[in-house]
Protein backbone atom coordinates (compact mmCIF):
# COMPACT_ATOMS: atom_id res chain seq x y z
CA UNK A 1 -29.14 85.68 61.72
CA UNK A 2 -32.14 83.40 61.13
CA UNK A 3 -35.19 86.07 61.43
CA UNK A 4 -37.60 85.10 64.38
CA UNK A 5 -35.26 82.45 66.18
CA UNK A 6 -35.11 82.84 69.64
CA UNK A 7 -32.79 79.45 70.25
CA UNK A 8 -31.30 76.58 68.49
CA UNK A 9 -30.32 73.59 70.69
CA UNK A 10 -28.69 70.43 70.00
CA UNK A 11 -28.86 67.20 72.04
CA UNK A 12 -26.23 64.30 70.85
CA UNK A 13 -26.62 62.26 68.34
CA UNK A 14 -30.31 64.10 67.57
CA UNK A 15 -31.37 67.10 64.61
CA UNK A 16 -31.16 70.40 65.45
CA UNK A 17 -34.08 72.04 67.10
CA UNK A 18 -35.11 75.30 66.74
CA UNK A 19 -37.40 77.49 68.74
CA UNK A 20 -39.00 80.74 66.68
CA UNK A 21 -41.13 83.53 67.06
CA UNK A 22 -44.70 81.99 66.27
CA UNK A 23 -46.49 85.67 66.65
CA UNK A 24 -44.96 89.09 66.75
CA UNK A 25 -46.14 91.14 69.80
CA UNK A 26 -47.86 94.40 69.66
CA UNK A 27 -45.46 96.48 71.84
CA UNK A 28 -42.43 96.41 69.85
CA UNK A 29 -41.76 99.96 69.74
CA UNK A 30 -41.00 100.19 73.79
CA UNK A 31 -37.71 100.14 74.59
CA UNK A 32 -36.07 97.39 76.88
CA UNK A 33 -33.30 97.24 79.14
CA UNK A 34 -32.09 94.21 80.46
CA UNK A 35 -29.54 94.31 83.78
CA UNK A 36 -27.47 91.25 84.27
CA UNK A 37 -24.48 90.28 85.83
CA UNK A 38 -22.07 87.31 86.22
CA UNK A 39 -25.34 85.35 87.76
CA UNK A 40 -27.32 85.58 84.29
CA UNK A 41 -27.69 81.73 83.80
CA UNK A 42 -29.54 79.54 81.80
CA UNK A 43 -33.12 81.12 80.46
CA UNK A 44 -31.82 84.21 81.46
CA UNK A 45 -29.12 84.29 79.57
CA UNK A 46 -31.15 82.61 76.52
CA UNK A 47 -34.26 85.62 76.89
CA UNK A 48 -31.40 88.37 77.22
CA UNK A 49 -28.84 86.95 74.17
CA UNK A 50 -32.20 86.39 72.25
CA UNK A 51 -33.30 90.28 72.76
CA UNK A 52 -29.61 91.33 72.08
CA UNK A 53 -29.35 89.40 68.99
CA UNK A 54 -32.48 90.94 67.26
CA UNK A 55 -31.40 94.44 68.62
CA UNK A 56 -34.16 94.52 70.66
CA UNK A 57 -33.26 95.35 74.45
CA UNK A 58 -29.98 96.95 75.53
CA UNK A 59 -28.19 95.07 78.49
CA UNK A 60 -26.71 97.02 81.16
CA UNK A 61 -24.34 95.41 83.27
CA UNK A 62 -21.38 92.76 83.87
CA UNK A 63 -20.82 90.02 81.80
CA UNK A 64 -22.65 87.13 82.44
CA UNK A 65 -22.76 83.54 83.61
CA UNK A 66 -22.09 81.89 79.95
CA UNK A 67 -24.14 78.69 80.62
CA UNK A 68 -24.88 77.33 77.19
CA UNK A 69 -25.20 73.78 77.58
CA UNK A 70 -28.79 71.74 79.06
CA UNK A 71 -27.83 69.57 81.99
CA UNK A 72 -29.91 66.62 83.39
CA UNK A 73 -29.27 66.72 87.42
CA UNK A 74 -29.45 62.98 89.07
CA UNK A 75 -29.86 63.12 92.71
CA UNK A 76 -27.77 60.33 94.64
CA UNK A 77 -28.49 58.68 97.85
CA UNK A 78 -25.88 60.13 99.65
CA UNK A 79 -27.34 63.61 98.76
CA UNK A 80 -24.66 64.65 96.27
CA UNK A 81 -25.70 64.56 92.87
CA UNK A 82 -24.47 63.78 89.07
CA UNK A 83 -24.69 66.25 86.44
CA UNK A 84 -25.00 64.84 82.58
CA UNK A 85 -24.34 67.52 80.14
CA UNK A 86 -27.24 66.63 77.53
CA UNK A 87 -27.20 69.61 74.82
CA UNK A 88 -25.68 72.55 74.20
CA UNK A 89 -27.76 75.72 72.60
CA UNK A 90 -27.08 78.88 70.82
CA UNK A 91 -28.53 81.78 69.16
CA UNK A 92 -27.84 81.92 65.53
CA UNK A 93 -26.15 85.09 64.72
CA UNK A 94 -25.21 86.02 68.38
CA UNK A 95 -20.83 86.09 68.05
CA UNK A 96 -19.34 85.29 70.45
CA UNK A 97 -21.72 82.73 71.84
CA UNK A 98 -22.62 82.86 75.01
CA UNK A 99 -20.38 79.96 76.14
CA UNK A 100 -17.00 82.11 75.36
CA UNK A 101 -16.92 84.55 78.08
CA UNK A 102 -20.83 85.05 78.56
CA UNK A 103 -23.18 88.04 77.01
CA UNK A 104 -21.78 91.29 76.87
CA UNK A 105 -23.98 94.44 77.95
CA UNK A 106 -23.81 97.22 75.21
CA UNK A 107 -23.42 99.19 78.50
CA UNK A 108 -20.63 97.40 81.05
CA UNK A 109 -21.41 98.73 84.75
CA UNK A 110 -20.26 97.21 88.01
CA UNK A 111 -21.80 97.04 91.19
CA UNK A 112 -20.57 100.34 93.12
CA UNK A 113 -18.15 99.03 96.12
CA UNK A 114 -20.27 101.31 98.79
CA UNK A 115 -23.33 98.94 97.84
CA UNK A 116 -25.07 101.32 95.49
CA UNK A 117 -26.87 99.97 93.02
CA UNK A 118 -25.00 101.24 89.44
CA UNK A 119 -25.81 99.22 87.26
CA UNK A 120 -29.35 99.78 87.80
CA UNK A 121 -28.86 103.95 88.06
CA UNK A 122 -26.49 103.27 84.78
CA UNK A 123 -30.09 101.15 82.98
CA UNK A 124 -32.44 104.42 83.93
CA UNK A 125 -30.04 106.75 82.82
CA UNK A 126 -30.43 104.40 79.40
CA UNK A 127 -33.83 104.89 79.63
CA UNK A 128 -33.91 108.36 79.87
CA UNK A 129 -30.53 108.75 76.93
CA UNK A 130 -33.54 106.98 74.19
């Protein structure tokens, strides 16, 4: 894993971009945990695999989305629209990428059938375990 990279993204035909760490933050003793589920798209997924990849929250929850590509959206007149796959990203050292079957939580919950909320009891229970 490339120390301080939060993302790499590719468009086609271009260089490789990466996107780093510029500063350290001062509270990186406090623990994190992030809750996601098969919704966890996009910068959610990048800010959660990111944090996973550095060991430096602990996900709680299902699966997720496994959105790794940047799309450009083109509205039409008929109110449909066109979507252009531009880029794909990654983050370096994060196996499986995201893309395969999404991020998976160190801690896999699912929603309790009766509506409780068990993922989120399972994440303060996490809390508590540190």
């Amino acid at each position: 894993m490339k120390d301080g990279v939060v993302i790499e993204q590719q468009y086609r035909g271009e260089e490789v971009e990466t996107f780093d760490i510029k500063k350290p933050g001062s509270l990186l003793d406090i623990p994190i945990i992030i809750l996601v589920n098969h919704s966890t798209a996009s910068a959610a997924e990048i800010v959660a695999g990111s944090l996973q990849a550095h060991n430096r929250a602990l996900l709680v929850g299902e699966p997720t989305f496994g959105k790794d590509t940047i799309q450009l959206v083109f509205d039409l007149d008929d109110d449909s629209s066109l979507h252009v796959t531009a880029a794909k990203w990654w983050i370096p050292g994060l196996y499986p990428p995201v893309g395969e079957n999404g991020l998976q939580p160190e801690i896999a919950i699912s929603p309790g059938e009766d509506g409780s909320d068990l993922i989120l009891e399972g994440a303060i229970q996490s809390l508590i375990d540190q």
